[in-house]
Protein backbone atom coordinates (compact mmCIF):
# COMPACT_ATOMS: atom_id res chain seq x y z
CA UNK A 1 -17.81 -11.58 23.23
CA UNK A 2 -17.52 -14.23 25.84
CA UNK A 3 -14.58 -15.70 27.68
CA UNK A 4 -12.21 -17.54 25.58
CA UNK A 5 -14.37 -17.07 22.39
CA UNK A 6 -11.74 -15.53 20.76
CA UNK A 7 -8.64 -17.90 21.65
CA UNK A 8 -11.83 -20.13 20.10
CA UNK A 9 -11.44 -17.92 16.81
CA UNK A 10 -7.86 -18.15 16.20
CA UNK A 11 -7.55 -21.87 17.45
CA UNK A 12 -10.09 -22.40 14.74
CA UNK A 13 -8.01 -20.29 12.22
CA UNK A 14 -4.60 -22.20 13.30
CA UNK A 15 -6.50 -25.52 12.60
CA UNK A 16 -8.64 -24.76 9.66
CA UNK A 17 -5.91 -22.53 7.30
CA UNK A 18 -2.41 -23.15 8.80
CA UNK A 19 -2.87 -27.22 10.01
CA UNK A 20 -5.25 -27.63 7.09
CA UNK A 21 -2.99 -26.04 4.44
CA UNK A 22 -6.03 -24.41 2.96
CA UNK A 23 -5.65 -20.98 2.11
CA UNK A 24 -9.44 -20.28 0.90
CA UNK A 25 -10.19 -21.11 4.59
CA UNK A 26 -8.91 -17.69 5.96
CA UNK A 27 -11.78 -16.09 4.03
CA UNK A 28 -14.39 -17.46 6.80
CA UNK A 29 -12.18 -15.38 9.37
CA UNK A 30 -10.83 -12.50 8.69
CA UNK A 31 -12.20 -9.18 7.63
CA UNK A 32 -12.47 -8.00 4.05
CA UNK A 33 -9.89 -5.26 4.81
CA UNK A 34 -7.96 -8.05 6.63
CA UNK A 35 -4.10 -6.74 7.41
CA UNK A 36 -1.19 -8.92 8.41
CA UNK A 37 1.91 -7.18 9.42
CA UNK A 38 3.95 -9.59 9.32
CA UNK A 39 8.01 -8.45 10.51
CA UNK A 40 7.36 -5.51 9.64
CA UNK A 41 5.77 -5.78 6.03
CA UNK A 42 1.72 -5.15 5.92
CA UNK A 43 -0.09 -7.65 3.54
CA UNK A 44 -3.79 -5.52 2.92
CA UNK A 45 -6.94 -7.18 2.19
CA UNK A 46 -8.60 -10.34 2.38
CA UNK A 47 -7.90 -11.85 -0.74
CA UNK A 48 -4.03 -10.76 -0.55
CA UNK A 49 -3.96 -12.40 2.60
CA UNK A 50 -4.99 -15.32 0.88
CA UNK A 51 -2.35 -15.08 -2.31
CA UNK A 52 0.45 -14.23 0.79
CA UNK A 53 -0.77 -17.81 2.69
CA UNK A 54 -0.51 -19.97 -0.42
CA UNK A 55 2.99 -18.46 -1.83
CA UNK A 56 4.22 -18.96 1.84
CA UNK A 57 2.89 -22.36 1.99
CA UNK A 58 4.08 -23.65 -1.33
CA UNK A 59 8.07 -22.40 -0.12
CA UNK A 60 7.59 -25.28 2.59
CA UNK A 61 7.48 -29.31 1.63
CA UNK A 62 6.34 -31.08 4.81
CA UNK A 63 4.53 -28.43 6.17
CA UNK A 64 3.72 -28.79 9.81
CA UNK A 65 2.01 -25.71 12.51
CA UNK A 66 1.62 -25.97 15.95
CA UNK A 67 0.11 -23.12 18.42
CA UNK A 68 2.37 -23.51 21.58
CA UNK A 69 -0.16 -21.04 23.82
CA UNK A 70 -2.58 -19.06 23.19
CA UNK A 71 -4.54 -16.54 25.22
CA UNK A 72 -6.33 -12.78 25.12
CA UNK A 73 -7.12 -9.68 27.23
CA UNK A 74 -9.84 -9.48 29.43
CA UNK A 75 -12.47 -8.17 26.53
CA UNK A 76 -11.74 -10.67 24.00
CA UNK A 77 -10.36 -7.93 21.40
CA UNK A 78 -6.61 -9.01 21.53
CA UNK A 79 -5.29 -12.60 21.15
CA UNK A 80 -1.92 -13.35 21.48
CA UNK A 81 -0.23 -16.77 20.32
CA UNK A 82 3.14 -18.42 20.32
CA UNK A 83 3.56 -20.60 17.60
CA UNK A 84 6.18 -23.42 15.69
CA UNK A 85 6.38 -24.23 11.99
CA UNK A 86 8.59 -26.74 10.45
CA UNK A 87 8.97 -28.06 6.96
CA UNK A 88 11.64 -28.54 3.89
CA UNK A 89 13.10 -25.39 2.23
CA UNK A 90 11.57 -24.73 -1.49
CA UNK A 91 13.05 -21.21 -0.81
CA UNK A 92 11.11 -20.13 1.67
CA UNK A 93 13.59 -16.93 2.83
CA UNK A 94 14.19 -16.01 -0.79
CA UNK A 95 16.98 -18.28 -1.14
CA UNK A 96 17.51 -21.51 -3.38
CA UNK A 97 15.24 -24.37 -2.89
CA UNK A 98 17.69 -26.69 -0.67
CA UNK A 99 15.06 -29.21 0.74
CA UNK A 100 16.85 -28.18 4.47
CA UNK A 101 14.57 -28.99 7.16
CA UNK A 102 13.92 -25.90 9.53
CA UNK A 103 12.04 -24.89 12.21
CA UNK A 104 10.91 -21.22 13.21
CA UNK A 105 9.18 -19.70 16.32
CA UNK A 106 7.10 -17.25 16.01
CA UNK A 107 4.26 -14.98 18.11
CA UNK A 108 1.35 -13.75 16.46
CA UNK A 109 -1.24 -10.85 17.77
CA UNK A 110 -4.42 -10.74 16.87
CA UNK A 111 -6.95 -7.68 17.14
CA UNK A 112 -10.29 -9.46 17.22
CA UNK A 113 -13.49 -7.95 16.13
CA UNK A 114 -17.11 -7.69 18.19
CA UNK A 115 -18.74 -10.21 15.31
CA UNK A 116 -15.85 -12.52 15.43
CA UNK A 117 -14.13 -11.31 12.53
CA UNK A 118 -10.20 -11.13 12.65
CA UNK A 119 -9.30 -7.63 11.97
CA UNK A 120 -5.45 -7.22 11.95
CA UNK A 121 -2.47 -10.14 12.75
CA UNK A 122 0.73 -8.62 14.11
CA UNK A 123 3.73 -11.24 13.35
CA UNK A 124 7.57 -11.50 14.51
CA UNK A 125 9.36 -14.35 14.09
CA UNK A 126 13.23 -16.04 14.42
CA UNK A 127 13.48 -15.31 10.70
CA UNK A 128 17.23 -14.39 10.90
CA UNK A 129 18.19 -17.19 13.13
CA UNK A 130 16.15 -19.50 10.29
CA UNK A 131 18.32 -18.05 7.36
CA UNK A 132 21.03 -18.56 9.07
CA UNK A 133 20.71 -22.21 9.64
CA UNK A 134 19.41 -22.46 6.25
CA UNK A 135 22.72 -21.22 5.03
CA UNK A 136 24.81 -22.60 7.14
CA UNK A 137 26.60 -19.63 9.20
């Protein structure tokens, strides 16, 4: 893999599912036995992935993503990204739908695959501090 073809690959993936809103998109990038770990939960498969980014995306009116930086290791197998999502709650942590605005931080790791493919996504984000706003502690 060349340099900064995979920061390439999950710029691309950002922009064309998260930006985009388009769910179906991920398909074109990540590996039929896809996994997301995402705080701790895996999500397995491609086309779970999928149903996991269009649940998640319909829990957030005015959806917006932004990568903050993004870079990988010398071989082009790990990306790593820092990221910001903001919206509307439609009960996004599991809680009522409240219309709140929030914003969460996040950093994402990607293992990246000789073809291109995007194998797993390691996720941990300021979920608590996020519910807690959204509640109001």
């Amino acid at each position: 893999m060349s340099s900064n073809t995979a920061v390439q690959i999950v710029e691309s993936f950002w922009r064309e599912v998260w930006q985009a809103r388009d769910p179906q998109a991920a398909a074109r990038f990540v590996a039929e036995d896809f996994v997301i770990t995402s705080g701790g939960v895996e999500i397995a498969g491609r086309e779970q992935f999928i149903e996991w980014i269009g649940i998640f995306l319909s829990k957030i009116d005015d959806f917006q993503f932004g990568a903050i930086e993004t870079f990988q290791n010398a071989d082009g197998t790990r990306v790593a990204s820092r990221w910001k999502l903001c919206g509307k709650n439609r009960g996004f942590i599991g809680g009522r739908s409240c219309g709140t605005p929030f914003e969460m931080l996040g950093t994402a790791v990607w293992q990246v695959r000789a073809d291109g493919l995007l194998q797993h996504n390691w996720v941990e984000r300021n979920a608590l501090e996020v519910h807690r706003d959204l509640i109001g502690l």
